[in-house]
N, C-alpha and C. Protein backbone atom coordinates (compact mmCIF):
# COMPACT_ATOMS: atom_id res chain seq x y z
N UNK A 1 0.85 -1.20 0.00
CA UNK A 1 0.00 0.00 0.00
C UNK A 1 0.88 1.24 0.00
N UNK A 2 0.60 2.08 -0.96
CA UNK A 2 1.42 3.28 -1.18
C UNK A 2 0.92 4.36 -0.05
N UNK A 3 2.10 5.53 0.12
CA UNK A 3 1.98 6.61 1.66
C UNK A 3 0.49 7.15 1.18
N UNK A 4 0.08 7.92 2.34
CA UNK A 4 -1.38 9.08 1.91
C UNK A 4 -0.17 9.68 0.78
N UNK A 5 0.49 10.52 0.63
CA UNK A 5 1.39 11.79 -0.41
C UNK A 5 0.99 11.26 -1.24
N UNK A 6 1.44 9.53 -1.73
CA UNK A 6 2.08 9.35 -3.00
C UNK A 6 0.74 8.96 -3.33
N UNK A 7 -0.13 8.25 -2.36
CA UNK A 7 -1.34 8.30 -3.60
C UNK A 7 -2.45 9.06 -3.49
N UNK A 8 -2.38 10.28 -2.88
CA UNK A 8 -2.92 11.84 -3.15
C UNK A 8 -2.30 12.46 -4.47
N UNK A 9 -0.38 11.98 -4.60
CA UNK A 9 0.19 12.56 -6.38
C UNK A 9 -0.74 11.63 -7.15
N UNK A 10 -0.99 10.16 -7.01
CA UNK A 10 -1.33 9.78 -7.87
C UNK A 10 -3.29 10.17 -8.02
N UNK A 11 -3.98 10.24 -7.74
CA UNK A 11 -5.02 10.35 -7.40
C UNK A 11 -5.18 11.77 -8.23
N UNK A 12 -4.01 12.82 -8.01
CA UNK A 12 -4.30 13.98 -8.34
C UNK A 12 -3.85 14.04 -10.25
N UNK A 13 -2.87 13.32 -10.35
CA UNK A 13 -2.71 12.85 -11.64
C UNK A 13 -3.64 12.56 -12.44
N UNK A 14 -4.57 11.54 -11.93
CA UNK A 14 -5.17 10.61 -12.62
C UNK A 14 -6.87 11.45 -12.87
N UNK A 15 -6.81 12.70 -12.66
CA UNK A 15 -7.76 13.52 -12.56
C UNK A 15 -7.37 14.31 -13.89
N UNK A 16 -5.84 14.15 -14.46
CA UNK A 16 -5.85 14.98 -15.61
C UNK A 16 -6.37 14.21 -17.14
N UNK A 17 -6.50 15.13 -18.29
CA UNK A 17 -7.29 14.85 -19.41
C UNK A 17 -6.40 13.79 -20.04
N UNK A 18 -7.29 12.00 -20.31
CA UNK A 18 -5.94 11.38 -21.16
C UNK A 18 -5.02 10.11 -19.46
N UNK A 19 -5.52 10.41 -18.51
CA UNK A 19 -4.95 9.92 -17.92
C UNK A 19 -5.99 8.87 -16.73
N UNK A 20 -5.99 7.79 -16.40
CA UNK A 20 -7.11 7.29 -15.51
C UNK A 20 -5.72 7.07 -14.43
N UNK A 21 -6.70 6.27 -13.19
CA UNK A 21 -5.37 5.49 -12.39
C UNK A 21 -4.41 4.98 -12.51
N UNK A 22 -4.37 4.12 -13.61
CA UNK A 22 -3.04 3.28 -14.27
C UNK A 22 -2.05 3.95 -14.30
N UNK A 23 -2.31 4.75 -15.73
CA UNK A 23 -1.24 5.86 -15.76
C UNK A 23 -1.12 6.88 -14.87
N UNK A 24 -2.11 7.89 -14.16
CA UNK A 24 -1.63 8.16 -13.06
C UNK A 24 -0.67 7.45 -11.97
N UNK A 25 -0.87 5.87 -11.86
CA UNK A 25 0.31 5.55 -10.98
C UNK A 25 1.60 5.41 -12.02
N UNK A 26 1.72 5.25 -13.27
CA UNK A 26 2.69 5.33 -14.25
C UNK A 26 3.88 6.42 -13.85
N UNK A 27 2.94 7.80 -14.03
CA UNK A 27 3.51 9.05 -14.26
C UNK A 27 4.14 9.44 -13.05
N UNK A 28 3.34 9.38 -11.71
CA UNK A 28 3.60 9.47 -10.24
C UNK A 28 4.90 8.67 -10.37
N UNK A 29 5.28 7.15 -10.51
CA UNK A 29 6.75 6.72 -10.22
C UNK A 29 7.49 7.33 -11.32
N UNK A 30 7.27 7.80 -12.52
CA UNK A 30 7.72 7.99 -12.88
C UNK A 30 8.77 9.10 -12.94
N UNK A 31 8.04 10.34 -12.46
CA UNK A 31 8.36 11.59 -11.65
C UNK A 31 9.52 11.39 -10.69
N UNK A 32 8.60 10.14 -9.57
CA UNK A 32 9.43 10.16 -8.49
C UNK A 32 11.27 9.48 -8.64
N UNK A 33 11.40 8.88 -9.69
CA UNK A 33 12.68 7.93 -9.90
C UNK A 33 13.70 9.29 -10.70
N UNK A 34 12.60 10.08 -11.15
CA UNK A 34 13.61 11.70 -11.93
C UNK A 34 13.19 12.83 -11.26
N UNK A 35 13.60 12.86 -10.41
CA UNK A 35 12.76 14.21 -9.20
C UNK A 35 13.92 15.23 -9.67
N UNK A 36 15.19 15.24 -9.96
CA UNK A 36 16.22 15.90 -10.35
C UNK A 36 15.74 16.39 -12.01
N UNK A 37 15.36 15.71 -12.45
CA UNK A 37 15.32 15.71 -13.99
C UNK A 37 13.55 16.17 -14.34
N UNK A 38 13.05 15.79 -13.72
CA UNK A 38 11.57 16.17 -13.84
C UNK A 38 10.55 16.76 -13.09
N UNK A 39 10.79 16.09 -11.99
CA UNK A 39 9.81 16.27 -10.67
C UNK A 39 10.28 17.63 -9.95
N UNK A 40 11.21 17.87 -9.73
CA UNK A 40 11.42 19.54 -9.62
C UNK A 40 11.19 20.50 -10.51
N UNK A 41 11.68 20.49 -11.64
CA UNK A 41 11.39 21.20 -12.87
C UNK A 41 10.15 21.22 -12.81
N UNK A 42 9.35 20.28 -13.02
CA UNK A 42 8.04 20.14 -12.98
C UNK A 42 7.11 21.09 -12.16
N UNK A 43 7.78 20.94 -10.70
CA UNK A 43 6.93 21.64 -10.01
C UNK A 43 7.25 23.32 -9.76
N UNK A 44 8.68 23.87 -9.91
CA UNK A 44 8.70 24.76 -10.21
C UNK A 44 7.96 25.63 -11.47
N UNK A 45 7.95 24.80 -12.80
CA UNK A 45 7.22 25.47 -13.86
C UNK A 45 5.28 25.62 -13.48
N UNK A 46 4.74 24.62 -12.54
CA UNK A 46 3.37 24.92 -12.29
C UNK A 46 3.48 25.99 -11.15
N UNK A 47 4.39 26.54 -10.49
CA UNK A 47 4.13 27.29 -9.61
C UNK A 47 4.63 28.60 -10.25
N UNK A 48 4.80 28.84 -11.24
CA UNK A 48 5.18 29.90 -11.77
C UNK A 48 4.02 29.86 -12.73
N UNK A 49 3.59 28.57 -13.36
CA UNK A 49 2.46 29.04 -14.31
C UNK A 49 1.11 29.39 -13.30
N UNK A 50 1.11 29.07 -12.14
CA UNK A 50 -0.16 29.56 -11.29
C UNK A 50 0.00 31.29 -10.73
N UNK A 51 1.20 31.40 -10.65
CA UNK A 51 1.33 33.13 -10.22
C UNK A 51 1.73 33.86 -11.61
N UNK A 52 2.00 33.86 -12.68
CA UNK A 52 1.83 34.38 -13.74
C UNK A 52 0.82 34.57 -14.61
N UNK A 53 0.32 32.90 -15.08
CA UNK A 53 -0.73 33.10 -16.47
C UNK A 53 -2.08 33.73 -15.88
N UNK A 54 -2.60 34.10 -16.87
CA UNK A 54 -4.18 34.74 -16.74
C UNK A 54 -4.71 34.96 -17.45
N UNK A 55 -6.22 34.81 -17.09
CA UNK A 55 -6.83 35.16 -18.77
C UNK A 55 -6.89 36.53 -19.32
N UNK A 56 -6.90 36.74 -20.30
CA UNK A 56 -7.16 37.53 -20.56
C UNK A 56 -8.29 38.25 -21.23
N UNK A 57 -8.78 39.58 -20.53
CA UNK A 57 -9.79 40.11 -20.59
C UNK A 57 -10.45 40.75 -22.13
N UNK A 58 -9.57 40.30 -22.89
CA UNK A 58 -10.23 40.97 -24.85
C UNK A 58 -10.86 39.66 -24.74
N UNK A 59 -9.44 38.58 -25.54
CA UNK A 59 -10.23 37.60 -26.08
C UNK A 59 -10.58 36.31 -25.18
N UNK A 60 -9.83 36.51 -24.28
CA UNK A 60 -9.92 35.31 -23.24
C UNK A 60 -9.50 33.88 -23.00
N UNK A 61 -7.81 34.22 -23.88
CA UNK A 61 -6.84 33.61 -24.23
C UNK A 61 -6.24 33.32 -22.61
N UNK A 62 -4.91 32.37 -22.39
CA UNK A 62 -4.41 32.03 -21.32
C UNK A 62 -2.74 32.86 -21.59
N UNK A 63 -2.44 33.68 -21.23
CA UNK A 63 -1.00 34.32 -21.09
C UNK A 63 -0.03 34.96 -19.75
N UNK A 64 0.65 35.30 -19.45
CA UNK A 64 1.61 35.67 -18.66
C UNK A 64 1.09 37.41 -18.76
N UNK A 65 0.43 38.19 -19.84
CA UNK A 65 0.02 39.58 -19.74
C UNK A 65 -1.29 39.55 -20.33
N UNK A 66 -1.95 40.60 -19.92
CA UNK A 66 -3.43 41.16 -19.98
C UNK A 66 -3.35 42.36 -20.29
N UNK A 67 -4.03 42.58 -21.76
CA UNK A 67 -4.30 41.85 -22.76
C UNK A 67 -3.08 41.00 -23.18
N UNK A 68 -3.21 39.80 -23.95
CA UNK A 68 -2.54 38.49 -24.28
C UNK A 68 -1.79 39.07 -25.16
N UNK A 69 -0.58 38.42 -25.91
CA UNK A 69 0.59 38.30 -26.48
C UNK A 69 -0.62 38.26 -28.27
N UNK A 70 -1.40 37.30 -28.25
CA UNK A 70 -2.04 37.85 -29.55
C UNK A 70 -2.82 39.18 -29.96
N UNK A 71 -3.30 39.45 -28.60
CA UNK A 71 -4.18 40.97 -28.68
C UNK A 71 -3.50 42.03 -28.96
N UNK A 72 -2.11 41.94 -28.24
CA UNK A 72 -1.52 43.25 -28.23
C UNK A 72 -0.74 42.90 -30.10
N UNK A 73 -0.64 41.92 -30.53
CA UNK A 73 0.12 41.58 -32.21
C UNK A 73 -0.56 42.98 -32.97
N UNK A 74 0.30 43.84 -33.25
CA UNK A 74 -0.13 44.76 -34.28
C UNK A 74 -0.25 44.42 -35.89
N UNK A 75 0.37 43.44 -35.86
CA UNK A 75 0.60 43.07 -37.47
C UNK A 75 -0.98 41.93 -37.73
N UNK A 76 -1.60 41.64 -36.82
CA UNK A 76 -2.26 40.89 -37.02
C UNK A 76 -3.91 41.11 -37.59
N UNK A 77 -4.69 40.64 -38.40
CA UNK A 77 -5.24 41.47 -38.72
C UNK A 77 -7.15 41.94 -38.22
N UNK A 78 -7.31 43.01 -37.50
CA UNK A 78 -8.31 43.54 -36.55
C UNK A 78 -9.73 43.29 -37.51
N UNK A 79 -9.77 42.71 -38.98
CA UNK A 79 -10.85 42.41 -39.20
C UNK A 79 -11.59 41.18 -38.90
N UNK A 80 -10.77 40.26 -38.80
CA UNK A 80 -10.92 39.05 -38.86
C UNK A 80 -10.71 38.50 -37.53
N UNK A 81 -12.59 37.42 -37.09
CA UNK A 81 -11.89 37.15 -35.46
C UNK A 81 -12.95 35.59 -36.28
N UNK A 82 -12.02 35.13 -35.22
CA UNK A 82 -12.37 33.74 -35.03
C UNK A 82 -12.74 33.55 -33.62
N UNK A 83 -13.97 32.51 -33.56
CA UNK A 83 -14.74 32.22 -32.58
C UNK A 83 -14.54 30.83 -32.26
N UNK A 84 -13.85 30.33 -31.03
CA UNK A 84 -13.22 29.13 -30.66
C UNK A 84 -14.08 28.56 -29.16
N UNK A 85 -14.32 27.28 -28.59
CA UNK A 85 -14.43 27.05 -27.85
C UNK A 85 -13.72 27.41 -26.68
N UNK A 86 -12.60 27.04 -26.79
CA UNK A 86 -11.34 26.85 -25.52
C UNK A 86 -10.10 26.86 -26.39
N UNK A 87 -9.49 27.47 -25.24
CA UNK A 87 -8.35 27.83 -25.35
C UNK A 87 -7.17 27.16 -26.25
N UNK A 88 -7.34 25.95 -26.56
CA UNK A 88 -6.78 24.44 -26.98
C UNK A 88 -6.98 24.71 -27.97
N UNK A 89 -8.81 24.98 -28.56
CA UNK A 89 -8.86 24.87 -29.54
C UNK A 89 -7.68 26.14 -30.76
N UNK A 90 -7.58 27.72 -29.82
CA UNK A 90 -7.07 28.49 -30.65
C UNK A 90 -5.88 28.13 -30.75
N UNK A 91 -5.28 27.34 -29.95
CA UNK A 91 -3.24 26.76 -29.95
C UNK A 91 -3.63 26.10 -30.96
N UNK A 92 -4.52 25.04 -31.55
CA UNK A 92 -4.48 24.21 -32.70
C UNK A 92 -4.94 25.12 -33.83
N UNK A 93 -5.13 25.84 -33.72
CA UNK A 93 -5.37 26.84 -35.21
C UNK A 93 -3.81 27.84 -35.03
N UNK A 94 -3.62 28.54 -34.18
CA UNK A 94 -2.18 29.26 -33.86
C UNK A 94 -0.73 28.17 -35.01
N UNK A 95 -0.72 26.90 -34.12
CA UNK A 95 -0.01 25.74 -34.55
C UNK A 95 -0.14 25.45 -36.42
N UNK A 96 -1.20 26.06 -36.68
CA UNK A 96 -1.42 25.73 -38.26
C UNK A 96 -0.91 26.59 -39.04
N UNK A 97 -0.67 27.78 -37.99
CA UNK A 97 -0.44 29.28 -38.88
C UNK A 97 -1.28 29.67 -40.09
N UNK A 98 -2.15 28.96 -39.87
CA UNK A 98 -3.43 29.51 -41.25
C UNK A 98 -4.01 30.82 -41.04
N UNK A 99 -4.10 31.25 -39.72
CA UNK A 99 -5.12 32.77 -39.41
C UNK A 99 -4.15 33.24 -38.52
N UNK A 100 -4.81 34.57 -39.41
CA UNK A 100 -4.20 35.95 -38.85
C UNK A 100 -4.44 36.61 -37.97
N UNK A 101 -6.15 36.33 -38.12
CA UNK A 101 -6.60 37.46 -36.97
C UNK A 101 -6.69 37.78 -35.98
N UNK A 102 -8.24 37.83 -35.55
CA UNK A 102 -8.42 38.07 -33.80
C UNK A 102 -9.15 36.90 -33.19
N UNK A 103 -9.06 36.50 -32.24
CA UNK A 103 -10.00 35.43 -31.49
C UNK A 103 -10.71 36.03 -30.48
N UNK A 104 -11.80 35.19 -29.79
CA UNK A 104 -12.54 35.09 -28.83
C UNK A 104 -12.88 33.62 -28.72
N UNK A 105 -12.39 33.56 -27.30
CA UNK A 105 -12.49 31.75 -26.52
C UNK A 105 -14.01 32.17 -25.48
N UNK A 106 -14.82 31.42 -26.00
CA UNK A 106 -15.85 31.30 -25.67
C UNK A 106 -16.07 30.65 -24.26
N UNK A 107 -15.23 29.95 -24.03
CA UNK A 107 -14.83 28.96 -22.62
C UNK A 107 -16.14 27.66 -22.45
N UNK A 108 -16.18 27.54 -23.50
CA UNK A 108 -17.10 25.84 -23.76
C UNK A 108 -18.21 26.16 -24.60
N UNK A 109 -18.68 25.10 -24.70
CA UNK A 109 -20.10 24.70 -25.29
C UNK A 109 -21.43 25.09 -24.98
N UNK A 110 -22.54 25.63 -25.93
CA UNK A 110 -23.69 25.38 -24.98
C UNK A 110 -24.39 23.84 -24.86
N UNK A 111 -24.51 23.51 -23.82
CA UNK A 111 -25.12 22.19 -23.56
C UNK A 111 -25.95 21.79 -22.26
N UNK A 112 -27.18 21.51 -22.81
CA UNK A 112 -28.44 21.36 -22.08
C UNK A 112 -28.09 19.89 -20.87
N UNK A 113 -27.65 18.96 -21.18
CA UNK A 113 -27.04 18.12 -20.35
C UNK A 113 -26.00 18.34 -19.37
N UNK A 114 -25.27 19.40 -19.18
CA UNK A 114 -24.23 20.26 -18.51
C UNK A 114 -24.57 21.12 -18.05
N UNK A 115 -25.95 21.54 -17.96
CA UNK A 115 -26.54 23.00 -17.67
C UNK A 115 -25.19 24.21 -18.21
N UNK A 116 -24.75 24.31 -19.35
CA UNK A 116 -24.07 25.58 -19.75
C UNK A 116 -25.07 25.99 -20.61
N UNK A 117 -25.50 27.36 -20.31
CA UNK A 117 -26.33 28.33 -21.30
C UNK A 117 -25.25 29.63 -21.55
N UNK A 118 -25.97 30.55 -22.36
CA UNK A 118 -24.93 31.41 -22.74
C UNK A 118 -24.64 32.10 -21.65
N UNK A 119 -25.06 32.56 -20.27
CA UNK A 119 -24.81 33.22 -19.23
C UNK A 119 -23.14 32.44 -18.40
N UNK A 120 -23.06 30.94 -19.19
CA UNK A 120 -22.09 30.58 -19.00
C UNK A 120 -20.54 30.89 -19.76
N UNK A 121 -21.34 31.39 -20.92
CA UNK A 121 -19.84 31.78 -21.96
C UNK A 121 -19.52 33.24 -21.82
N UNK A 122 -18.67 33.76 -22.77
CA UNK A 122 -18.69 34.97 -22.91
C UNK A 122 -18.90 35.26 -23.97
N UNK A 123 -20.55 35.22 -24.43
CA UNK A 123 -20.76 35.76 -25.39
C UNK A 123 -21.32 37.37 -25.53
N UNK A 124 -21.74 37.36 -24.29
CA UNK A 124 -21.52 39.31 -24.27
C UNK A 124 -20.54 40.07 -24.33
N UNK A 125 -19.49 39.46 -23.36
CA UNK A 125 -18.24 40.41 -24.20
C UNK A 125 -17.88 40.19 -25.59
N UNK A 126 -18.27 38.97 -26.11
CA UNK A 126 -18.01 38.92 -27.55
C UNK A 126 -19.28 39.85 -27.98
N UNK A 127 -20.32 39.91 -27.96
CA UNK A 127 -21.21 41.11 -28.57
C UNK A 127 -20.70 42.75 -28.43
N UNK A 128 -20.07 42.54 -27.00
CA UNK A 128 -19.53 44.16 -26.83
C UNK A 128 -18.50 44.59 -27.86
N UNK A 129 -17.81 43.18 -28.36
CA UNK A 129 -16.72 43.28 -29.24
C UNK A 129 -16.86 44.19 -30.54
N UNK A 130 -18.19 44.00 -30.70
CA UNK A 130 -18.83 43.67 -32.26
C UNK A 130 -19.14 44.94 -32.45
N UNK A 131 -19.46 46.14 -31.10
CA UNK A 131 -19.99 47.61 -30.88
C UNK A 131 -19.20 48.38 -31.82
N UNK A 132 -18.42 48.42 -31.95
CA UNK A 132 -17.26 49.37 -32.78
C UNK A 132 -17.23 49.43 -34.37
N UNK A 133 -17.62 48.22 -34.84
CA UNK A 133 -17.86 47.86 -36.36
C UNK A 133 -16.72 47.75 -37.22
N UNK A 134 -15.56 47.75 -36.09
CA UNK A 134 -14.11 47.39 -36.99
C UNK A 134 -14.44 45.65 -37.18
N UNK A 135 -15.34 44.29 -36.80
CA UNK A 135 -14.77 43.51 -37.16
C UNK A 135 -15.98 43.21 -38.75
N UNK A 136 -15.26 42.96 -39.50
CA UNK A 136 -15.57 42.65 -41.14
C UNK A 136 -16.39 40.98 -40.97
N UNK A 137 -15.32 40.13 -40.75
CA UNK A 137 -15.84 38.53 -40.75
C UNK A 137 -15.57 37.81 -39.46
N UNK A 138 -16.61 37.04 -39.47
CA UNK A 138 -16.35 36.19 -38.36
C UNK A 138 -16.40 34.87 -38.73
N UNK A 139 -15.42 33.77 -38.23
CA UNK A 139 -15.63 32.75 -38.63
C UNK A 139 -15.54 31.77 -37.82
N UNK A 140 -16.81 30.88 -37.43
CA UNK A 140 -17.55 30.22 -36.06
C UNK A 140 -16.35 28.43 -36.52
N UNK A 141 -15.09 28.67 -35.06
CA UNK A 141 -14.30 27.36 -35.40
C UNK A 141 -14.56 26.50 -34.38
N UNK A 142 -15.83 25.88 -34.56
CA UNK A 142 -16.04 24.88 -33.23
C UNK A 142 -16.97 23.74 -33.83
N UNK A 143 -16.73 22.73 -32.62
CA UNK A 143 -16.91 21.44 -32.90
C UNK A 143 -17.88 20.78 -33.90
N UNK A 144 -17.83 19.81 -34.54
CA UNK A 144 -19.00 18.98 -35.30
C UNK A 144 -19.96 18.37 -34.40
N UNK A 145 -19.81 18.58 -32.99
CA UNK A 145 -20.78 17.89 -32.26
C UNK A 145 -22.24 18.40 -31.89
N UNK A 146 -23.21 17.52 -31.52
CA UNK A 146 -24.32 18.49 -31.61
C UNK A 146 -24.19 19.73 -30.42
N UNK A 147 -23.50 19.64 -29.39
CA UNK A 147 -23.52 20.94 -28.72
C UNK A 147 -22.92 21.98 -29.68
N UNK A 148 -21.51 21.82 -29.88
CA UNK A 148 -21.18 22.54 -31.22
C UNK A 148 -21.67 23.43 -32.14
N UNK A 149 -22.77 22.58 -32.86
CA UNK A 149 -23.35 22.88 -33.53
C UNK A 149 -24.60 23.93 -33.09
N UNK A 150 -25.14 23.61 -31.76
CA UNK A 150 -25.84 24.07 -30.97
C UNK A 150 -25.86 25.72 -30.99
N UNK A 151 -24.45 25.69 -30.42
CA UNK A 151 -23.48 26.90 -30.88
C UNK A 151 -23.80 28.06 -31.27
N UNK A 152 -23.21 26.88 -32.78
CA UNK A 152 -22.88 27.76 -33.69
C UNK A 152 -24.14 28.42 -34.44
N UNK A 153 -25.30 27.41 -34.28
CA UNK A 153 -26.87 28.02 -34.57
C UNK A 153 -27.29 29.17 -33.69
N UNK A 154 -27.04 28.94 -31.83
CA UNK A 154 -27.16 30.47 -31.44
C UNK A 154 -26.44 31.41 -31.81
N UNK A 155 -25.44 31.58 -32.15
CA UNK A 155 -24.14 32.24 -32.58
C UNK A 155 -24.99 33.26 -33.41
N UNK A 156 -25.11 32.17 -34.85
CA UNK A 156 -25.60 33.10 -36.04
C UNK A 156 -27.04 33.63 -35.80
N UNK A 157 -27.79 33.13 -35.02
CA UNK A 157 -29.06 34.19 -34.95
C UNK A 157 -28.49 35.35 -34.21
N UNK A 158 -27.78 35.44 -33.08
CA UNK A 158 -27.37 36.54 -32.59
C UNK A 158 -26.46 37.69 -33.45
N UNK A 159 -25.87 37.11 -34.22
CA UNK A 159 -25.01 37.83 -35.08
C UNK A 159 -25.34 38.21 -36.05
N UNK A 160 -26.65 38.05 -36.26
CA UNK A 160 -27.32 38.39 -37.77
C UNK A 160 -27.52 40.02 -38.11
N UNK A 161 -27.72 40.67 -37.09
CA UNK A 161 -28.18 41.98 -36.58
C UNK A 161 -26.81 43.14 -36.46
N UNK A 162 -25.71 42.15 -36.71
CA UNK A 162 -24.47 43.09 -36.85
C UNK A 162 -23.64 42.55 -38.86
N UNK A 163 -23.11 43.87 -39.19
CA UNK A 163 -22.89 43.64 -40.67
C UNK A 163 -21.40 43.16 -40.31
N UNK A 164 -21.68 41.82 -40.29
CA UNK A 164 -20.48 41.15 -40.93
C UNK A 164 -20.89 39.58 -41.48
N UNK A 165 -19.54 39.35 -42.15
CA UNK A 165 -19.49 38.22 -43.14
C UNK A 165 -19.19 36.81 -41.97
N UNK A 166 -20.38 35.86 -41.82
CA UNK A 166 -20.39 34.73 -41.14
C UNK A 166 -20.12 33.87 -41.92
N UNK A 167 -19.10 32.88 -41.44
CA UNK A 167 -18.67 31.86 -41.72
C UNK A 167 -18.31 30.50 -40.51
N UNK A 168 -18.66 29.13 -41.30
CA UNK A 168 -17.93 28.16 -39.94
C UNK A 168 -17.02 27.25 -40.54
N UNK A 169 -16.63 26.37 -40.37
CA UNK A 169 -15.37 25.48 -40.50
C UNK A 169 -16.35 24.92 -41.66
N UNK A 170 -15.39 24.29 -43.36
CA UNK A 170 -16.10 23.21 -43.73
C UNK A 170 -16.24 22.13 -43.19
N UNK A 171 -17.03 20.85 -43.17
CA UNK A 171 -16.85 19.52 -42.64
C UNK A 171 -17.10 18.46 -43.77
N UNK A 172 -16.87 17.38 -43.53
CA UNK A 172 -16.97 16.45 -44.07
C UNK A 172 -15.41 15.41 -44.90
N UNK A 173 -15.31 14.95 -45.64
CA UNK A 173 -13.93 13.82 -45.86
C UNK A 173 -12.58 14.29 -45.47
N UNK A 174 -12.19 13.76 -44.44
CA UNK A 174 -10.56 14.44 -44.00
C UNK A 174 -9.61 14.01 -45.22
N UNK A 175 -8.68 14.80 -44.92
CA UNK A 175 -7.14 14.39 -46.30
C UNK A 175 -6.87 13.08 -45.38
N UNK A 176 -7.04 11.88 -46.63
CA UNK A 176 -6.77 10.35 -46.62
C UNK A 176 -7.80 10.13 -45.69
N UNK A 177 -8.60 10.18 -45.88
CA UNK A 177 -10.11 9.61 -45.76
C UNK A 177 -10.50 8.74 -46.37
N UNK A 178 -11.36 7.38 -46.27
CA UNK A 178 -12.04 6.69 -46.83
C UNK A 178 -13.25 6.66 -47.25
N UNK A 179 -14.06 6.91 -47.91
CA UNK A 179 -15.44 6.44 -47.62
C UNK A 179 -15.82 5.75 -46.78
N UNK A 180 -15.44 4.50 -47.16
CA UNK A 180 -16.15 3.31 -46.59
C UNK A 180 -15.57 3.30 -44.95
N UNK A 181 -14.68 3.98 -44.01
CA UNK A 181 -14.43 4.69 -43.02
C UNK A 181 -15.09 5.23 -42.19
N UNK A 182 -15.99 6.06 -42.59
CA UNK A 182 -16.92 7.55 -42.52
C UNK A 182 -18.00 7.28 -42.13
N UNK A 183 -17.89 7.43 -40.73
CA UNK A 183 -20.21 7.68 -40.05
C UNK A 183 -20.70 8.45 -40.97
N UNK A 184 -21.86 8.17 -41.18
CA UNK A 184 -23.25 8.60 -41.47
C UNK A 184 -23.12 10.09 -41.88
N UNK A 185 -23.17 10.59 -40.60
CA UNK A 185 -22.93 12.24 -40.02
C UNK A 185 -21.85 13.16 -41.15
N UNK A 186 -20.64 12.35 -41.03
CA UNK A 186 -19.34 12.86 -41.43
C UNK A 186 -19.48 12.67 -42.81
N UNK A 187 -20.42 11.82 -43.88
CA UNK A 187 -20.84 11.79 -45.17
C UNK A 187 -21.40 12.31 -45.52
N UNK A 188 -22.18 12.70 -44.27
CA UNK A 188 -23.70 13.85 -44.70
C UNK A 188 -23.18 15.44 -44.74
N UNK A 189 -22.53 15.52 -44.39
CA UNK A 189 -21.56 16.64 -44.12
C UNK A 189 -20.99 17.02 -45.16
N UNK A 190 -20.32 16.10 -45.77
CA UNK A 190 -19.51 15.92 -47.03
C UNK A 190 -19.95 16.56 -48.22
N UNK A 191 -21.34 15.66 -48.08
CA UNK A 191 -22.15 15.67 -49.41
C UNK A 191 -22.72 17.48 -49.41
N UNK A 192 -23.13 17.63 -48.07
CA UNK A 192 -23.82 19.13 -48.02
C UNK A 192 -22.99 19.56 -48.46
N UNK A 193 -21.49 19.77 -47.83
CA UNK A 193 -20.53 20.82 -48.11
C UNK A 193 -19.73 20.82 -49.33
N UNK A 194 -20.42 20.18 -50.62
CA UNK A 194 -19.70 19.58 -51.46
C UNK A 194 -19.29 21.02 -52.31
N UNK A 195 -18.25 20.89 -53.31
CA UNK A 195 -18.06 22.61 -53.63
C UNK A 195 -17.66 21.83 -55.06
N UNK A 196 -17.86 23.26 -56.41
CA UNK A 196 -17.61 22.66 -57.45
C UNK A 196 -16.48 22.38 -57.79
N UNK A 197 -15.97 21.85 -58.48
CA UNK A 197 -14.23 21.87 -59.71
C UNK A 197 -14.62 22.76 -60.40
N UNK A 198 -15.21 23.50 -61.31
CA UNK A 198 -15.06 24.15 -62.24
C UNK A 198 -16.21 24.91 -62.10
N UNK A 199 -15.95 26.13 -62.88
CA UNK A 199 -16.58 27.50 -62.38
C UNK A 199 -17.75 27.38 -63.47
């Protein structure tokens, strides 16, 4: 039987995303056999990321300054905002280097099984955003799931009433996709979003 500490580390581990008990007890010895090499490092970098990062109050990104390292980007461009779930999601668009613009992290889903309604997101400061009429397009980058989607349907009724150009992610056949692969959903998708070859 392991001390109360070590299986309070592991316990507290096994609470993160990707990880159950197993690997929580994995990671816990694992730590503990490199406490020089990991397990210090380790815990110095979360105690610096707990007295530093914060959200930030534009888009509601996670950074070390307020407003964030993307807000304050002058080169970046103030027409264009993208509308993201979480924070994760804008590092995986950042990581692609495909967009330029501006974001707003919504901080989840709406979903009736979770009790999150919009009083849960920040979609008023994203409306306050919209007061000024510098943003041109918006383009809704969140999930294929039905909360998602949920969304992105309140989204655009709310946004209808301000002049800009709405857009959401295409969906349907990923690069090296199969057909015969592909739920239902992810075909139906396909087929809707189908676009021509030739003009």
């Amino acid at each position: 039987m392991n001390s109360p500490e070590i299986q309070q580390m592991i316990q507290l581990l096994s609470r993160l995303p990707g990880l159950g008990p197993r690997s929580g007890r994995r990671v816990a010895l694992h730590l503990l056999k490199k406490r020089e090499a990991l397990l210090k490092p380790l815990i110095e970098a979360l105690q610096t990321a707990d007295q530093t990062i914060t959200t930030c109050q534009q888009c509601f990104n996670l950074d070390t300054s307020n407003p964030c390292h993307l807000c304050q980007d002058t080169k970046r461009d103030d027409h264009s905002l993208c509308i993201v779930a979480d924070v994760a999601d804008l590092w995986a668009i950042e990581r692609s280097q495909i967009f330029k613009g501006r974001y707003h992290v919504l901080g989840g889903l709406l979903s009736a099984l979770d009790n999150i309604g919009p009083q849960q997101l920040t979609i008023q400061p994203l409306l306050k955003r919209l007061e000024n009429g510098q943003i041109q397009e918006i383009i809704l980058a969140l999930n294929s799931t039905v909360d998602g989607q949920t969304t992105v349907h309140y989204l655009a009724n709310h946004l209808q009433s301000y002049a800009v150009k709405l857009s959401s992610l295409a969906q349907g056949v990923p690069m090296g996709g199969e057909l015969d692969y592909l739920d239902d959903g992810t075909l139906s998708a396909a087929f809707s979003e189908r676009k021509r070859l030739y003009a």
